[in-house]
Protein backbone atom coordinates (compact mmCIF):
# COMPACT_ATOMS: atom_id res chain seq x y z
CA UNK A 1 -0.03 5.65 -20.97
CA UNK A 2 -3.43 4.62 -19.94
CA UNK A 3 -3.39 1.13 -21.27
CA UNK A 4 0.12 0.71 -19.45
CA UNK A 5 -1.96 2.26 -16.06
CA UNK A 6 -4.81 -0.13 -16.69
CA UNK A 7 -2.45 -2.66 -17.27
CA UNK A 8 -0.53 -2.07 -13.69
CA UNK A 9 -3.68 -1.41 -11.60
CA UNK A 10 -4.70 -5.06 -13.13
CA UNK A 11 -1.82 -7.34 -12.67
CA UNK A 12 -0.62 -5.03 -9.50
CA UNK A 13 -3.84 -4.37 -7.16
CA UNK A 14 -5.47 -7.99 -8.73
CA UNK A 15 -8.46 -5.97 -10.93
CA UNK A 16 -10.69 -8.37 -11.66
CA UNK A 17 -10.15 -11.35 -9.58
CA UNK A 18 -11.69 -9.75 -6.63
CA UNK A 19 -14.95 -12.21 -5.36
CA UNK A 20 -17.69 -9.48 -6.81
CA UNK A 21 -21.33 -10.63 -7.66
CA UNK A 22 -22.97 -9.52 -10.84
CA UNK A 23 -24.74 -6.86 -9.09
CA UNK A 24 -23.39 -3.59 -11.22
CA UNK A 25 -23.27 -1.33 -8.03
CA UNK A 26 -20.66 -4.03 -6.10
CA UNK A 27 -18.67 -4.17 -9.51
CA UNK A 28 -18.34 -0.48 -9.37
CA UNK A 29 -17.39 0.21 -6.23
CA UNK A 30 -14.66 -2.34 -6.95
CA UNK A 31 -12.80 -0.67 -9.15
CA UNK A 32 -13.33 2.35 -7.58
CA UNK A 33 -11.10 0.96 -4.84
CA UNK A 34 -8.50 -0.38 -7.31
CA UNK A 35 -8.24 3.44 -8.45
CA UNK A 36 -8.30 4.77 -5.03
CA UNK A 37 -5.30 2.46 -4.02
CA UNK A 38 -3.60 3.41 -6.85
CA UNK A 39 -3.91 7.33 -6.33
CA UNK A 40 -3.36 7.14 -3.06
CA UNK A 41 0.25 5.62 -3.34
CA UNK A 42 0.67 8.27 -6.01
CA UNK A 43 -0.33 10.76 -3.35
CA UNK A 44 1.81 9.34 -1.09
CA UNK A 45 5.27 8.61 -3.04
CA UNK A 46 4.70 10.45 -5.96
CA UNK A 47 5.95 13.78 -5.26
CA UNK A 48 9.37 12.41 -4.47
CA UNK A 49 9.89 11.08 -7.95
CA UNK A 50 11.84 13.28 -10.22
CA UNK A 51 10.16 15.07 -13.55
CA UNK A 52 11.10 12.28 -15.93
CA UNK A 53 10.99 9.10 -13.15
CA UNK A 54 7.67 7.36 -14.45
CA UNK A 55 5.77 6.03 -11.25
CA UNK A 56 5.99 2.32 -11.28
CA UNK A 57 2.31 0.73 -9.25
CA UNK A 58 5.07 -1.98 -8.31
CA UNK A 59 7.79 0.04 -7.37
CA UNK A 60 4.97 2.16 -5.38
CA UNK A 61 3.60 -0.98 -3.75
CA UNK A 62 6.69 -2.41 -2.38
CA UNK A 63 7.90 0.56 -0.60
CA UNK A 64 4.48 1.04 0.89
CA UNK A 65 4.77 -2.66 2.23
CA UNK A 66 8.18 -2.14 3.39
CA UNK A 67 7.50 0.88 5.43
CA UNK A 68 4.40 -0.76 6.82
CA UNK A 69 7.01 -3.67 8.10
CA UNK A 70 9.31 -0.72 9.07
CA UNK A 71 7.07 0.93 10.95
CA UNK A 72 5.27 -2.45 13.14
CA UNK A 73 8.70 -3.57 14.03
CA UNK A 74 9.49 -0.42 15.18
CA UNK A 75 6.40 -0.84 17.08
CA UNK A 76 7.31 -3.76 18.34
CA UNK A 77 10.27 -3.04 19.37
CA UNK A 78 9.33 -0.06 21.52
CA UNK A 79 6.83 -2.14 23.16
CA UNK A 80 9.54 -4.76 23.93
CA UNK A 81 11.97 -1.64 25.60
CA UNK A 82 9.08 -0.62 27.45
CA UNK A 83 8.28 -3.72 29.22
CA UNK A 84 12.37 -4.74 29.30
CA UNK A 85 12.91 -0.86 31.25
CA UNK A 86 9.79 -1.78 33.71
CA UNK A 87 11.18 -5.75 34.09
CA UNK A 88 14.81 -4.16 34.78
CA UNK A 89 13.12 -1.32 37.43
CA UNK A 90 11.08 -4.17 39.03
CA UNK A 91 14.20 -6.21 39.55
C-alpha cells in the first residue's frame, strides 16, 4: 500500500517535477507539501468513503476541483443576481 501511495502522490500531485534547487531544506519542504495535499483531501473526503472503498488521490482530486468550480460559479452567480436585483430597482 505504500508504494501504490507513493506512486499516486507522484503521478497525481506531480512529485518530483516541481522547479526545486539542490538546496536539501527546499527539497524537503517539497514533499512535505505533496504529503500535506494529499492528507488534507483525505481529511476532507475521506470519512465519506465506506470501510472497504480504497481512497483513490485521483478520485480525491477531481471532486476537490469540481467543488472548487461549484462553488466560484455559485459565486458568480450571486454576484450577477445582486447587481441584476439593484439594475431592476434602479430602473
Amino acid at each position: 500500500m505504500i508504494e501504490v501511495t507513493f506512486r499516486e502522490i507522484k503521478t497525481g500531485l506531480h512529485l518530483g517535477q516541481m522547479q526545486v534547487t539542490k538546496e536539501e531544506r527546499r527539497i524537503q519542504r517539497s514533499v512535505a507539501l505533496q504529503v500535506m495535499v494529499y492528507l488534507l483531501l483525505l481529511r476532507l473526503y475521506g470519512s465519506e468513503l465506506e470501510g472497504d472503498q480504497s481512497a483513490s488521490l485521483f478520485a480525491l482530486k477531481q471532486r476537490f476541483i469540481e467543488e472548487a468550480y461549484q462553488e466560484q460559479f455559485d459565486r458568480a452567480e450571486s454576484r450577477f443576481k445582486k447587481k441584476f436585483e439593484r439594475l431592476r430597482r434602479a430602473a
